[in-house]
Protein backbone atom coordinates (compact mmCIF):
# COMPACT_ATOMS: atom_id res chain seq x y z
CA UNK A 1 232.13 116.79 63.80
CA UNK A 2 235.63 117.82 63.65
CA UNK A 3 237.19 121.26 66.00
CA UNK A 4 239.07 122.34 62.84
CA UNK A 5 238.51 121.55 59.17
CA UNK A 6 242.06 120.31 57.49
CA UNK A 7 243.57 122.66 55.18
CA UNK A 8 245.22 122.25 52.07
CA UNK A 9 248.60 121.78 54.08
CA UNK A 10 247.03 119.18 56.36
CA UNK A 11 246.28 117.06 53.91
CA UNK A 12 249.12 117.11 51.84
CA UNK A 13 251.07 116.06 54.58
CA UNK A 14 248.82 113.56 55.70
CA UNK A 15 247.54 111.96 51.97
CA UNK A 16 250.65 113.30 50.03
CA UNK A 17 250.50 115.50 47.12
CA UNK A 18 249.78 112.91 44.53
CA UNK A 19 246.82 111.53 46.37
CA UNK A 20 245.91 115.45 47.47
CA UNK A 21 245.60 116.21 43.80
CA UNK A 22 243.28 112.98 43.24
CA UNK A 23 241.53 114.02 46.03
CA UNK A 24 240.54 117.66 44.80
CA UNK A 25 239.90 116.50 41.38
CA UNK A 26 237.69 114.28 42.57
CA UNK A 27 235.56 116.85 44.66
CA UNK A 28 235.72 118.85 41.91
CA UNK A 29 234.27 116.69 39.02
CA UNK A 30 231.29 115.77 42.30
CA UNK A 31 230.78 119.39 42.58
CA UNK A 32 230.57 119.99 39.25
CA UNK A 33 227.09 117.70 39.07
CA UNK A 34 225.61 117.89 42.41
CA UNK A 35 224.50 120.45 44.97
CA UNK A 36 225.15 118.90 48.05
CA UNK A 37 226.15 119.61 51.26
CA UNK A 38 229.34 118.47 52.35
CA UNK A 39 230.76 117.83 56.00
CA UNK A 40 233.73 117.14 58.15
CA UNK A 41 234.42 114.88 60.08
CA UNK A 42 236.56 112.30 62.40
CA UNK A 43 237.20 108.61 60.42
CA UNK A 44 236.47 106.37 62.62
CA UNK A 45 239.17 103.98 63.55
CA UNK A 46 240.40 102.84 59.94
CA UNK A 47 240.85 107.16 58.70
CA UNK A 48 242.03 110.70 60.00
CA UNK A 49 239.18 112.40 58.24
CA UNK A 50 235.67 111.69 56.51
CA UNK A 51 234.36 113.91 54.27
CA UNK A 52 230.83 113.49 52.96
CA UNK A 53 228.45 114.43 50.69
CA UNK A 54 224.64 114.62 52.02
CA UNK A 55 221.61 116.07 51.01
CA UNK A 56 218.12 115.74 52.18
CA UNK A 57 219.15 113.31 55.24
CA UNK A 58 220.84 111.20 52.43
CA UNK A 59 224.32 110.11 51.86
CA UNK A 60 225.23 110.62 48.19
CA UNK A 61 228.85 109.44 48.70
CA UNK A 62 231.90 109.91 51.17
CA UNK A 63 235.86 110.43 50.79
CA UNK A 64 238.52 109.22 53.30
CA UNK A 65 241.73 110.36 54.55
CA UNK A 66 244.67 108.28 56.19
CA UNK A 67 248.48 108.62 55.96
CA UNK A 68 249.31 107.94 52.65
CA UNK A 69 245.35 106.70 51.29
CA UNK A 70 242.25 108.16 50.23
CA UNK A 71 239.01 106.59 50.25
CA UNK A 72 236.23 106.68 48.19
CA UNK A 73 232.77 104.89 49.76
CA UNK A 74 229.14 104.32 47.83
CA UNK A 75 227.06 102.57 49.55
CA UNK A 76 224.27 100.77 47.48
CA UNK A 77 220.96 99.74 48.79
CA UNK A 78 219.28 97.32 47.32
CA UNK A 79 217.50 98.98 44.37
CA UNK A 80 220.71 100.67 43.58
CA UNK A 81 222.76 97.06 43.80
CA UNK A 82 220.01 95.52 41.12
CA UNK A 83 220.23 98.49 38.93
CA UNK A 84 224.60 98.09 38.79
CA UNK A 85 224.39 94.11 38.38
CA UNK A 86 222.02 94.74 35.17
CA UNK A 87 224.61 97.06 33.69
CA UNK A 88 228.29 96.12 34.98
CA UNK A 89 229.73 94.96 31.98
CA UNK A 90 229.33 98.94 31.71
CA UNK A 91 232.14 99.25 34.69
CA UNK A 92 235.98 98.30 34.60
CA UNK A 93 236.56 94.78 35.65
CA UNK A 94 238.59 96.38 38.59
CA UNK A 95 235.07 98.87 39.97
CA UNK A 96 233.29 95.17 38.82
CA UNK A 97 236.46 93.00 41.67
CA UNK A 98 235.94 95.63 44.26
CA UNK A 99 231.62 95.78 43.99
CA UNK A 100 231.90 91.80 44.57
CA UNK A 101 234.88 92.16 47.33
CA UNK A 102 232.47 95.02 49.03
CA UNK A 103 230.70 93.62 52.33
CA UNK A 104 226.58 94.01 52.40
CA UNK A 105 225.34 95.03 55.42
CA UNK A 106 221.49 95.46 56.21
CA UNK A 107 221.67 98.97 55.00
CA UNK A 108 223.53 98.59 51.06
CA UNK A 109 226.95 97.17 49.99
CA UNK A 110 229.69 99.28 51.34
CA UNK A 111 231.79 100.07 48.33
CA UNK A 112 235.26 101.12 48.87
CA UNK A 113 237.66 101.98 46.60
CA UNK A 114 241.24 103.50 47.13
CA UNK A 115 241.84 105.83 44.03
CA UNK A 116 245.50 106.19 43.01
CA UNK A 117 244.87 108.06 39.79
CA UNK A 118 241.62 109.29 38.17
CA UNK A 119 241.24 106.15 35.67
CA UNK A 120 238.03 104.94 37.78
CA UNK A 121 236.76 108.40 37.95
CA UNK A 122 233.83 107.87 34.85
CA UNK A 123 233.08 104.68 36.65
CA UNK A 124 232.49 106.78 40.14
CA UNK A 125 229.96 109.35 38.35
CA UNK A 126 228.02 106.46 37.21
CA UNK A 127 227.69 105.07 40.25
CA UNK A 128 226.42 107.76 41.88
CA UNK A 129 224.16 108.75 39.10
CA UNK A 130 222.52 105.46 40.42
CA UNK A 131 222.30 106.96 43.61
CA UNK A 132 220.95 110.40 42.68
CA UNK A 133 220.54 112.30 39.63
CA UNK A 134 222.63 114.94 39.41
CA UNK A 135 220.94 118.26 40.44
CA UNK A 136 223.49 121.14 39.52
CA UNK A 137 222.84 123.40 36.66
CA UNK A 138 225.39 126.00 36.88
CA UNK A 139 228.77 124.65 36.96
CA UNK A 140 230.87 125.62 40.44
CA UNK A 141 234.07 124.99 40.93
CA UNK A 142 235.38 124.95 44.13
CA UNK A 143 238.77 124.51 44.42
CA UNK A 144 239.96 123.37 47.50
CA UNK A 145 238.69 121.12 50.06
């Protein structure tokens, strides 16, 4: 856990306000589909700041924050891995580079992408729809992070 949740500020200064916008929009269109509850916290030795979405004990999905980067990390078990391989000629051939690039541990591929615009954002939503159905009904913006 973290002493003191970044504010908007913070991570503009640390991400930059390009990547800060991708950032929120992409919390937004998550948050727009799933009820989940979301947490701070440190990012390990490759990112400042992990923010994840969890519900149940379960990890639907997790952003990143470094100087200059954001993260975005699905892990796939295997159910989840079979169930993209029969449908990735649905996904870009870049979401297709990065899912065969991704190392598989004994837990699920660890899928990482670095977003630098929202043009892999539809292929993000389906991947988690693989993970978890979305579960919100009434639409909740939130917006900031």
């Amino acid at each position: 856990m973290l002493d003191k949740i970044p504010d908007r500020e913070e991570m503009t200064t640390l991400v930059g306000k390009s990547l800060y916008e991708i950032w929120n929009k992409l919390c937004v269109l998550i948050d727009e589909k799933y009820d989940m509850d979301c947490l701070w916290n440190k990012g390990g030795k490759a990112w400042t700041y992990e923010y994840k979405y969890r519900r149940g004990g379960k990890t639907l999905c997790a952003l990143y924050a470094r100087e200059g980067c954001v993260g975005f990390m699905v892990i796939l078990g295997k159910d989840e891995r079979f169930k993209f391989e029969n449908n990735r000629e649905n996904y870009s051939t870049e979401v297709q580079r990065i899912y065969d690039e991704a190392k598989t541990f004994h837990d699920g591929k660890w899928i990482m992408f670095e977003p630098v615009d929202t043009s892999m954002f539809d292929d993000f939503m389906k991947l988690l729809s693989i993970k978890r159905k979305p579960n919100r009904k009434i639409i909740n913006m939130q917006q900031y992070h």
